[in-house]
PDB file of N, CA and C in Angstrom:
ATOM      1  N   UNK A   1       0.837  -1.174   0.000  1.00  0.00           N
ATOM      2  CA  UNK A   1       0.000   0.000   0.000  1.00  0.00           C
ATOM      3  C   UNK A   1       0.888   1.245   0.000  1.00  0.00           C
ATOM      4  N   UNK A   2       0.471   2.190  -1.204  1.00  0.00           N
ATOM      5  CA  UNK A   2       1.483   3.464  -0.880  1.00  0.00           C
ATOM      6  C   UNK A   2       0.425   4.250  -0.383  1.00  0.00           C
ATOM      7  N   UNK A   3       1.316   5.299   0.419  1.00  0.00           N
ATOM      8  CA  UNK A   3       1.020   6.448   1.727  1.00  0.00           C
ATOM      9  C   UNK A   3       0.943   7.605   0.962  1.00  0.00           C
ATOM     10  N   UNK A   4      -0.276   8.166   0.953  1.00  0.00           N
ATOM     11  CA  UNK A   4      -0.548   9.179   0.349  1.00  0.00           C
ATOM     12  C   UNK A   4       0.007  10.409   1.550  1.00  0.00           C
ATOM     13  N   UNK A   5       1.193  11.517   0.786  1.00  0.00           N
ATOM     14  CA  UNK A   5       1.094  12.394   2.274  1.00  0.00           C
ATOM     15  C   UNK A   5       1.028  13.439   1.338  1.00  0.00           C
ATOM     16  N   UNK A   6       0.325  14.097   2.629  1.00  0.00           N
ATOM     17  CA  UNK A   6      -0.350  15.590   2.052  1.00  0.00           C
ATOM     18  C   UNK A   6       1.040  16.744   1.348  1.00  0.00           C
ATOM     19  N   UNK A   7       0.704  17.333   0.856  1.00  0.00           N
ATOM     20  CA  UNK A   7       1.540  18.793   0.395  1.00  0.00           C
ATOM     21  C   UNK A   7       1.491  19.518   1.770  1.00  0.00           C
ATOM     22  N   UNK A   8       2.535  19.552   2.605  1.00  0.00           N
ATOM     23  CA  UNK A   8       3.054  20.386   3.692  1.00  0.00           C
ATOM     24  C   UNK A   8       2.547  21.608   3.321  1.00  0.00           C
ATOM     25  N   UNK A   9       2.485  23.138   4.101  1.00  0.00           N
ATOM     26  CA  UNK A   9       2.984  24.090   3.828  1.00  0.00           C
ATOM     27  C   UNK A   9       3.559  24.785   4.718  1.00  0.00           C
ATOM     28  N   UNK A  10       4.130  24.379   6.296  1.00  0.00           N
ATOM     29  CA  UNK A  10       5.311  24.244   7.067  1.00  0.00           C
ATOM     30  C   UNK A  10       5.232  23.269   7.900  1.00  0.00           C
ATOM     31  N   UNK A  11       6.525  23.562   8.745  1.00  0.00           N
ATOM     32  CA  UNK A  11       6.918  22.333   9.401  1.00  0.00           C
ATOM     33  C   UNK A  11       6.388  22.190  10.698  1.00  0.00           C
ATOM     34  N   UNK A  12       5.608  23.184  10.731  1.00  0.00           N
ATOM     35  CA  UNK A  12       4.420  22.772  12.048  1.00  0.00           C
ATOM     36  C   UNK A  12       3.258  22.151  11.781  1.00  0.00           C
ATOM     37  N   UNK A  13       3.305  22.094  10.441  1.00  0.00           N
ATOM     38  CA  UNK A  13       2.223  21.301  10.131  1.00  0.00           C
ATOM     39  C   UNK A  13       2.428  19.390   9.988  1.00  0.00           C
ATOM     40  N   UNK A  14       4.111  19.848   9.299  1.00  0.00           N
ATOM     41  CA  UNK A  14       4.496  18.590   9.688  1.00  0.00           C
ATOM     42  C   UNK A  14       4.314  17.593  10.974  1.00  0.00           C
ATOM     43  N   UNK A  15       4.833  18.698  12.241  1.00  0.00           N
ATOM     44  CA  UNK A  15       5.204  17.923  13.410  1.00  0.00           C
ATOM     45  C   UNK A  15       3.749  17.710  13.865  1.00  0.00           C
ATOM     46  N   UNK A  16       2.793  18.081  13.643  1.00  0.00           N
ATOM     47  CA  UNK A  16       1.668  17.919  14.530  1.00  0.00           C
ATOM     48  C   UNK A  16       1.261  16.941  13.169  1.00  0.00           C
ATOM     49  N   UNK A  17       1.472  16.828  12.640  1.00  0.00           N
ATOM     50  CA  UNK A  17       0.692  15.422  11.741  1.00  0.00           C
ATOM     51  C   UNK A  17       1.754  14.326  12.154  1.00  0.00           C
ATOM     52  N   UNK A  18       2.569  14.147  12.538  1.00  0.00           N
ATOM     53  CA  UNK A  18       3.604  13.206  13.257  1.00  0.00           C
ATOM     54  C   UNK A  18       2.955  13.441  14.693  1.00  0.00           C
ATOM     55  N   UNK A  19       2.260  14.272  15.221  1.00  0.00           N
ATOM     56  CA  UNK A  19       2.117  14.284  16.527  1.00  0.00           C
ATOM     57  C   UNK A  19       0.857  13.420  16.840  1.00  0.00           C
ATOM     58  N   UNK A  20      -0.149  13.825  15.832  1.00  0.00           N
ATOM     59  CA  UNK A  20      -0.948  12.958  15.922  1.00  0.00           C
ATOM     60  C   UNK A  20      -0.818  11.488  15.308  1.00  0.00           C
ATOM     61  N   UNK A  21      -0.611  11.068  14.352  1.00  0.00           N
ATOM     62  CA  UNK A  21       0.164   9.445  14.239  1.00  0.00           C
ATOM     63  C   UNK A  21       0.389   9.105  15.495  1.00  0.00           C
ATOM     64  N   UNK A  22       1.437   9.534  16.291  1.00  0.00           N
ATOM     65  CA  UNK A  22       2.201   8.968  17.261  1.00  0.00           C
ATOM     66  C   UNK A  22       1.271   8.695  18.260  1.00  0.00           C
ATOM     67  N   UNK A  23       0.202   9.310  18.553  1.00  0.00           N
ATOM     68  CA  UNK A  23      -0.449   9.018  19.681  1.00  0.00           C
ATOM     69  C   UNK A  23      -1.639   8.220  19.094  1.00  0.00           C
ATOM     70  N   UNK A  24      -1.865   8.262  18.361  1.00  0.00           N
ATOM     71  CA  UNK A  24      -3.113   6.987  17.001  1.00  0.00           C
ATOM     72  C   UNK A  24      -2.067   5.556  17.363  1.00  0.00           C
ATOM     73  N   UNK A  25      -0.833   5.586  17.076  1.00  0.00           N
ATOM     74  CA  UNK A  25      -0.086   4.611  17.035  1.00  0.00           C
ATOM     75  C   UNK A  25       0.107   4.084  19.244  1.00  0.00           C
ATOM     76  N   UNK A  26       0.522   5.359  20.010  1.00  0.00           N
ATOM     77  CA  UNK A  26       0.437   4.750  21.688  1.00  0.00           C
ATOM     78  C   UNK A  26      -1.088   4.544  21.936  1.00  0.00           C
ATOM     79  N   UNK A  27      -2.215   4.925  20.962  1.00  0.00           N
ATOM     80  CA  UNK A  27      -3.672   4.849  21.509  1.00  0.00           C
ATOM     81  C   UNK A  27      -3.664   3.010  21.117  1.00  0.00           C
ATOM     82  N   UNK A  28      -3.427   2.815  19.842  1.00  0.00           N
ATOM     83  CA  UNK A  28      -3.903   1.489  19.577  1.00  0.00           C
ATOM     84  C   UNK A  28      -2.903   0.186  20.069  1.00  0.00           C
ATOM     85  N   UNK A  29      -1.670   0.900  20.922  1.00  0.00           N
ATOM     86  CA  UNK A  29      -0.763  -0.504  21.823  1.00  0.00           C
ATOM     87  C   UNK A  29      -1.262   0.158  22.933  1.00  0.00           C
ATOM     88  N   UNK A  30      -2.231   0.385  23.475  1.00  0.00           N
ATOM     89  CA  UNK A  30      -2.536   0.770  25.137  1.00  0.00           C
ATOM     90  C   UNK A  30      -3.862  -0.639  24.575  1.00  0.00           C
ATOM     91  N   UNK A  31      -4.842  -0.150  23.906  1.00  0.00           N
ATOM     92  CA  UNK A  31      -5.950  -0.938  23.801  1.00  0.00           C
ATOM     93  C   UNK A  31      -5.528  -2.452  23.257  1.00  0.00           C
ATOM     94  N   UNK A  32      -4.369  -2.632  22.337  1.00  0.00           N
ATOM     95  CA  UNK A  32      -3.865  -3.703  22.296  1.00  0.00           C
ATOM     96  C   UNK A  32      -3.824  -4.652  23.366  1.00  0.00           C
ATOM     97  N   UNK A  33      -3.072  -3.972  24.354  1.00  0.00           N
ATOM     98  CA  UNK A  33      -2.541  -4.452  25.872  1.00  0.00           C
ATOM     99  C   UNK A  33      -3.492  -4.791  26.468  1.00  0.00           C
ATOM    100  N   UNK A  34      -4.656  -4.150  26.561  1.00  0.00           N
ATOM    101  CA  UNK A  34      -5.795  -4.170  27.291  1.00  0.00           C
ATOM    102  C   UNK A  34      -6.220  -5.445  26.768  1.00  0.00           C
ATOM    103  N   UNK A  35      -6.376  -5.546  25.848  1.00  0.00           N
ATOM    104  CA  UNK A  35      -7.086  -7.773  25.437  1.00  0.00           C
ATOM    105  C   UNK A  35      -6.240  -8.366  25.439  1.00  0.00           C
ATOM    106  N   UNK A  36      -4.823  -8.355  25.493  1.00  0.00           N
ATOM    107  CA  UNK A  36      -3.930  -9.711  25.483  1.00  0.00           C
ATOM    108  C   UNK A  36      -4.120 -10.189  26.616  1.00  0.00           C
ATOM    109  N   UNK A  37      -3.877 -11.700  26.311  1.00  0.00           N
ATOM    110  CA  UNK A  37      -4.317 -12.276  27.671  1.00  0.00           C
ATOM    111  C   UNK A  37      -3.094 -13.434  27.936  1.00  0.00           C
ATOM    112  N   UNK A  38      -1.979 -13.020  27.225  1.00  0.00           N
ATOM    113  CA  UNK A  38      -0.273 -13.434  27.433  1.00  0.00           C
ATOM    114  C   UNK A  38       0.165 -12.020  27.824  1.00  0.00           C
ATOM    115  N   UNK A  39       0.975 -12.643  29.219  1.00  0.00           N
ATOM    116  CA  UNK A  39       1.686 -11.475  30.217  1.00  0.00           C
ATOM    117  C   UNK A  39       2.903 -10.968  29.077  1.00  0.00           C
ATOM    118  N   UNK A  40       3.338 -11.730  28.568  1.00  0.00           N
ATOM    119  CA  UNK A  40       4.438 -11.354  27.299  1.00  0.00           C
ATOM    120  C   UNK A  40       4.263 -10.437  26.537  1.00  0.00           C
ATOM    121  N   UNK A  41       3.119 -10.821  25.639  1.00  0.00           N
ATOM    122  CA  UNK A  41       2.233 -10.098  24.171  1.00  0.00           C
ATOM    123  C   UNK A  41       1.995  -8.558  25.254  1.00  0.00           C
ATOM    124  N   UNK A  42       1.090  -8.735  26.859  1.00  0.00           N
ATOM    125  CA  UNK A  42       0.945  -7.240  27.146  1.00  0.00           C
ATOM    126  C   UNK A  42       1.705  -6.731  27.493  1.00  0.00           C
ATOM    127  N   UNK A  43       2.916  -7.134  28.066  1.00  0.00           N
ATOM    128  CA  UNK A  43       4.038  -6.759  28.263  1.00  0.00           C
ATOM    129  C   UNK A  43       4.765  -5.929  27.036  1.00  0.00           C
ATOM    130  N   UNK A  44       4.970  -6.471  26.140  1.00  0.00           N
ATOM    131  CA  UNK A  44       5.201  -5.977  25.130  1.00  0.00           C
ATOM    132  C   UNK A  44       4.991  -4.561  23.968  1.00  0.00           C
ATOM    133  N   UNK A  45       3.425  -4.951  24.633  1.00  0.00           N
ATOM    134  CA  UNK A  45       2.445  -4.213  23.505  1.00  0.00           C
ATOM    135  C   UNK A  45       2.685  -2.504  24.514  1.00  0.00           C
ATOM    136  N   UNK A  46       2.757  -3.010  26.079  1.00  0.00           N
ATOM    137  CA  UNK A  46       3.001  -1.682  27.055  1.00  0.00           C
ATOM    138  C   UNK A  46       4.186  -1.045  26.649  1.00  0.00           C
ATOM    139  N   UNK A  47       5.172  -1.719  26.567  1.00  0.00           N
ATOM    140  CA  UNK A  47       6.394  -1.246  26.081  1.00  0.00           C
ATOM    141  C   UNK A  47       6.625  -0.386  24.957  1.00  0.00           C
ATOM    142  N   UNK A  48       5.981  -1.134  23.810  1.00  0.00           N
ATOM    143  CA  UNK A  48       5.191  -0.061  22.504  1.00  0.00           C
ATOM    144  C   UNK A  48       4.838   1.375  22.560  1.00  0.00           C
ATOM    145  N   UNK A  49       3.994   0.935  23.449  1.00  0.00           N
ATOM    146  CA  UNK A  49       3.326   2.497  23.930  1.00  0.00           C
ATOM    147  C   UNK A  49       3.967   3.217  24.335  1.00  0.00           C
ATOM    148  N   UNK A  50       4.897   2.518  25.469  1.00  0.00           N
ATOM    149  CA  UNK A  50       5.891   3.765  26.118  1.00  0.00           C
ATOM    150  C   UNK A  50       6.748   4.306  24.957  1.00  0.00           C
ATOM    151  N   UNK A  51       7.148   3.405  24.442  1.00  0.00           N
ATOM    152  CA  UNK A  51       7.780   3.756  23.056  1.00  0.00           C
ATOM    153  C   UNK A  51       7.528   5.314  22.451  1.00  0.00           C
ATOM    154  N   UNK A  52       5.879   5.076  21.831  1.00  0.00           N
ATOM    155  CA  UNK A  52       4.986   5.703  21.326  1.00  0.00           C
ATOM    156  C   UNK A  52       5.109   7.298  21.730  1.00  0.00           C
ATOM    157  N   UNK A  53       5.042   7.250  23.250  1.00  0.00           N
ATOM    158  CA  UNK A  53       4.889   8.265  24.328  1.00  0.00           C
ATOM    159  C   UNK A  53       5.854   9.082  24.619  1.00  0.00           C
ATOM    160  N   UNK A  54       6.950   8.301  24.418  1.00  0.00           N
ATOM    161  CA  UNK A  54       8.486   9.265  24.132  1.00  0.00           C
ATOM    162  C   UNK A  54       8.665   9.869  22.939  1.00  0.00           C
ATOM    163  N   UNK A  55       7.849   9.603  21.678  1.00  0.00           N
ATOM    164  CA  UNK A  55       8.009  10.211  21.023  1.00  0.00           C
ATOM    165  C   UNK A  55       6.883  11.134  20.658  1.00  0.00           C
ATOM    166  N   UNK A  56       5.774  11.039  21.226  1.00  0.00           N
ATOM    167  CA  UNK A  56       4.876  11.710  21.437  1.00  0.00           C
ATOM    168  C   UNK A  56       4.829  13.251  22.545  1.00  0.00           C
ATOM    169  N   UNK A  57       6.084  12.989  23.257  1.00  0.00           N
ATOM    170  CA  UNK A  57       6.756  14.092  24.297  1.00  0.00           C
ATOM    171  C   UNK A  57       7.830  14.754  23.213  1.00  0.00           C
ATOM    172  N   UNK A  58       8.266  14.343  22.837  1.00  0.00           N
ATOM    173  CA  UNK A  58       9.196  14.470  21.995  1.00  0.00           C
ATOM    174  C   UNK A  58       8.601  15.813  21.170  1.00  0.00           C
ATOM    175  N   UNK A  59       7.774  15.201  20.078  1.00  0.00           N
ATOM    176  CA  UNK A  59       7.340  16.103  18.953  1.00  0.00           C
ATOM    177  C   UNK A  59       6.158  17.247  19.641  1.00  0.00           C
ATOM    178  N   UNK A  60       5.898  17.041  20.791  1.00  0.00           N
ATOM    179  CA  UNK A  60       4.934  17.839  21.699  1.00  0.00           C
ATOM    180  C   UNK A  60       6.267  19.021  21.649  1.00  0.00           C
ATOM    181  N   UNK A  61       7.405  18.842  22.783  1.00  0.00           N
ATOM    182  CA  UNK A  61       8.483  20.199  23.196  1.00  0.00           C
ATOM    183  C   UNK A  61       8.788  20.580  21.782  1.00  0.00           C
ATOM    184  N   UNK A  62       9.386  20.214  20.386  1.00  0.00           N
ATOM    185  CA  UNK A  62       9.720  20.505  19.375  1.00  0.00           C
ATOM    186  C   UNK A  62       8.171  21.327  18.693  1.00  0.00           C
ATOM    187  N   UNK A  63       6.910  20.918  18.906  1.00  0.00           N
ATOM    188  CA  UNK A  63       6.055  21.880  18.092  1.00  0.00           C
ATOM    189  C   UNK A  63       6.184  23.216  18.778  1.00  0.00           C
ATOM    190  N   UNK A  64       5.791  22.816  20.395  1.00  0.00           N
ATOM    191  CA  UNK A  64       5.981  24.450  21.318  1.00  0.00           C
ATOM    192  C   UNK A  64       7.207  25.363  20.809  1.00  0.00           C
ATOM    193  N   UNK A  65       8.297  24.392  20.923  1.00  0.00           N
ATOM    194  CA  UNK A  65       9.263  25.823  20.721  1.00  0.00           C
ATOM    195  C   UNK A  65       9.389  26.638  19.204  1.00  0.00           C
ATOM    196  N   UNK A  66       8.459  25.222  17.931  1.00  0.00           N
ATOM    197  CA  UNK A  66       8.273  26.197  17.150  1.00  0.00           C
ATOM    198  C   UNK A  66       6.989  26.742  16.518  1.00  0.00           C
ATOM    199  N   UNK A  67       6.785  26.882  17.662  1.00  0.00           N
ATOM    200  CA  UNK A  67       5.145  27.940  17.766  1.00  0.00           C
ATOM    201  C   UNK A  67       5.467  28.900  18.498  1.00  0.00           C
ATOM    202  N   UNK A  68       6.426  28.644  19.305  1.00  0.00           N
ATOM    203  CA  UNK A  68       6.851  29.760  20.129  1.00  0.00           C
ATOM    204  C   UNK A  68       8.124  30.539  19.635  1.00  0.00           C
ATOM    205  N   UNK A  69       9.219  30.490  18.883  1.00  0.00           N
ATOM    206  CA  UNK A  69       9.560  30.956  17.728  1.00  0.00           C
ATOM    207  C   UNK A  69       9.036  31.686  16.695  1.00  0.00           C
ATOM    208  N   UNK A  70       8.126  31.384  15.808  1.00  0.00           N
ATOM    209  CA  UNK A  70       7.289  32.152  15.488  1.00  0.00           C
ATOM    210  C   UNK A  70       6.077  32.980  15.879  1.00  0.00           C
ATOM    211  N   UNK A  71       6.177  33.101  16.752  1.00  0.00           N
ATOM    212  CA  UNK A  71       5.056  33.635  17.651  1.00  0.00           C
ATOM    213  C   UNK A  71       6.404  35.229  17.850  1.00  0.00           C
ATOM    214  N   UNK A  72       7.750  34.826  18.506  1.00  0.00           N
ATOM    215  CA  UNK A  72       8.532  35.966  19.047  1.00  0.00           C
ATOM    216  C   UNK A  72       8.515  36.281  17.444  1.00  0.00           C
ATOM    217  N   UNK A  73       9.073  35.395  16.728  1.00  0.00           N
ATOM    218  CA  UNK A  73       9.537  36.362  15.121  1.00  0.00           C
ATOM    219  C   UNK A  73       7.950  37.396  14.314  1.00  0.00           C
ATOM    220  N   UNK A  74       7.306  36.719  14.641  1.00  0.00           N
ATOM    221  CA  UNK A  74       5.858  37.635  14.220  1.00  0.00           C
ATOM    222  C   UNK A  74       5.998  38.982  15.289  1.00  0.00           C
ATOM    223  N   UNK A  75       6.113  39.127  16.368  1.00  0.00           N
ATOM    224  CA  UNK A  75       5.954  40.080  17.474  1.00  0.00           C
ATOM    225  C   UNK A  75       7.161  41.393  16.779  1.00  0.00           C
ATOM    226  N   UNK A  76       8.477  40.398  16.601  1.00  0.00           N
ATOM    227  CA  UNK A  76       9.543  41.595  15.967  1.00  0.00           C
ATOM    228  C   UNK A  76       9.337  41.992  14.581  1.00  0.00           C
ATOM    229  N   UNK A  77       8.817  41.165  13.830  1.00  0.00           N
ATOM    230  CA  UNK A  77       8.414  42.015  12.751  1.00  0.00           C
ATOM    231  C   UNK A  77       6.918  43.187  12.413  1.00  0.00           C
ATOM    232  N   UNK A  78       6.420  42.944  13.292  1.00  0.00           N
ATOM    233  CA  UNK A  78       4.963  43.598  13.609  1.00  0.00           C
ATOM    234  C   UNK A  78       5.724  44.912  14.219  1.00  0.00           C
ATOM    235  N   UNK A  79       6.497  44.928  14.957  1.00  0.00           N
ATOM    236  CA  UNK A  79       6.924  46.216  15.677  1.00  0.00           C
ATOM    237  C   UNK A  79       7.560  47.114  14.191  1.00  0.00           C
ATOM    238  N   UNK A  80       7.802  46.707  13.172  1.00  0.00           N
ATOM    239  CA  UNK A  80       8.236  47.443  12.006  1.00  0.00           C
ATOM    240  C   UNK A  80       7.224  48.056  11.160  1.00  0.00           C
ATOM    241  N   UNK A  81       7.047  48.998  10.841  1.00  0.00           N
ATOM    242  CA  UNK A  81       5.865  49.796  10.292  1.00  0.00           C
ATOM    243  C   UNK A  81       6.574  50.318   9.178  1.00  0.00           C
ATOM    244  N   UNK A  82       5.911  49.759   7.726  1.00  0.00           N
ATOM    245  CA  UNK A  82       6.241  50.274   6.796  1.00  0.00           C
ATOM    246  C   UNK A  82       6.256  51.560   6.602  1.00  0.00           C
ATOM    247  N   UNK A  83       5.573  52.397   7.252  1.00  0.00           N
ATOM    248  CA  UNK A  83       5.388  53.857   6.989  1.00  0.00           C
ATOM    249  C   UNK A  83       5.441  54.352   8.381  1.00  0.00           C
ATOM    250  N   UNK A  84       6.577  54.533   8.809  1.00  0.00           N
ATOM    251  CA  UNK A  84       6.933  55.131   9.949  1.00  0.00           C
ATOM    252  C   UNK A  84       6.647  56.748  10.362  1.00  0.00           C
ATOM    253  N   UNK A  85       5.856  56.946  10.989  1.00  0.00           N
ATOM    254  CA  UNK A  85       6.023  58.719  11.294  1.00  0.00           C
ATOM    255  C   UNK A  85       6.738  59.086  12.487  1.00  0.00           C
ATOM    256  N   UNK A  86       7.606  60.205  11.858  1.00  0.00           N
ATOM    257  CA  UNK A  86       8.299  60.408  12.953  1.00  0.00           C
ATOM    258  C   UNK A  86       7.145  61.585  13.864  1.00  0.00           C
ATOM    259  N   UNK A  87       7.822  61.335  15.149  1.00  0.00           N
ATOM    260  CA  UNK A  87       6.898  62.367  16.430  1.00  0.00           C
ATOM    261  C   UNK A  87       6.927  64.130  15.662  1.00  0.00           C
ATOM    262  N   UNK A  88       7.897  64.296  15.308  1.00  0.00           N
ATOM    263  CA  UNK A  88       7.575  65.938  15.358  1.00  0.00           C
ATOM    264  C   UNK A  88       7.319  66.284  13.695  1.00  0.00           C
ATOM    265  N   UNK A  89       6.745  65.527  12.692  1.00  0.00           N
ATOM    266  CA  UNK A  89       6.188  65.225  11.875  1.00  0.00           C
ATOM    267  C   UNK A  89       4.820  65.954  11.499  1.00  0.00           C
ATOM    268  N   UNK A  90       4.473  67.058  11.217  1.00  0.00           N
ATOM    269  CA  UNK A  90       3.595  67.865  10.764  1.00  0.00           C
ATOM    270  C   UNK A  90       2.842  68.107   9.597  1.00  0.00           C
TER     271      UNK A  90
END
């Protein structure tokens, strides 16, 4: 089966479409775990998840800091006014 992936148009869009996978992917080894009925297989399937969850922390701190990056770079360019008046300007 080929993986249809969308046309990006940044990389926050990226990480939060990896952000959500990742937790689609720790949602369905938590419920996995939950019906095995070999201590191994749930053992396992828990492990998955934690897996899942580290990388789900992961791409969580990496979206903040770049939402929060662009959030400061929008703030410094907003303070620039194409048409500046000066104060004693009449």
């Amino acid at each position: 089966m080929k993986r249809v992936i969308p046309e990006y148009t940044a990389l926050v869009d990226i990480i939060q479409d990896a952000l959500d996978k990742e937790k689609d992917a720790r949602d369905f080894y938590l419920e996995a775990a939950d019906m095995a009925q070999a201590a191994e297989v749930r053992d396992f399937l828990l492990e998955m998840a934690e897996m899942e969850k580290s990388h789900v922390d992961l791409l969580t701190r990496k979206l903040e800091m770049l939402k929060s990056d662009k959030t400061v770079m929008e703030g410094i360019l907003s303070s620039f006014e194409d048409d500046p008046r000066p104060d004693d300007a009449n």
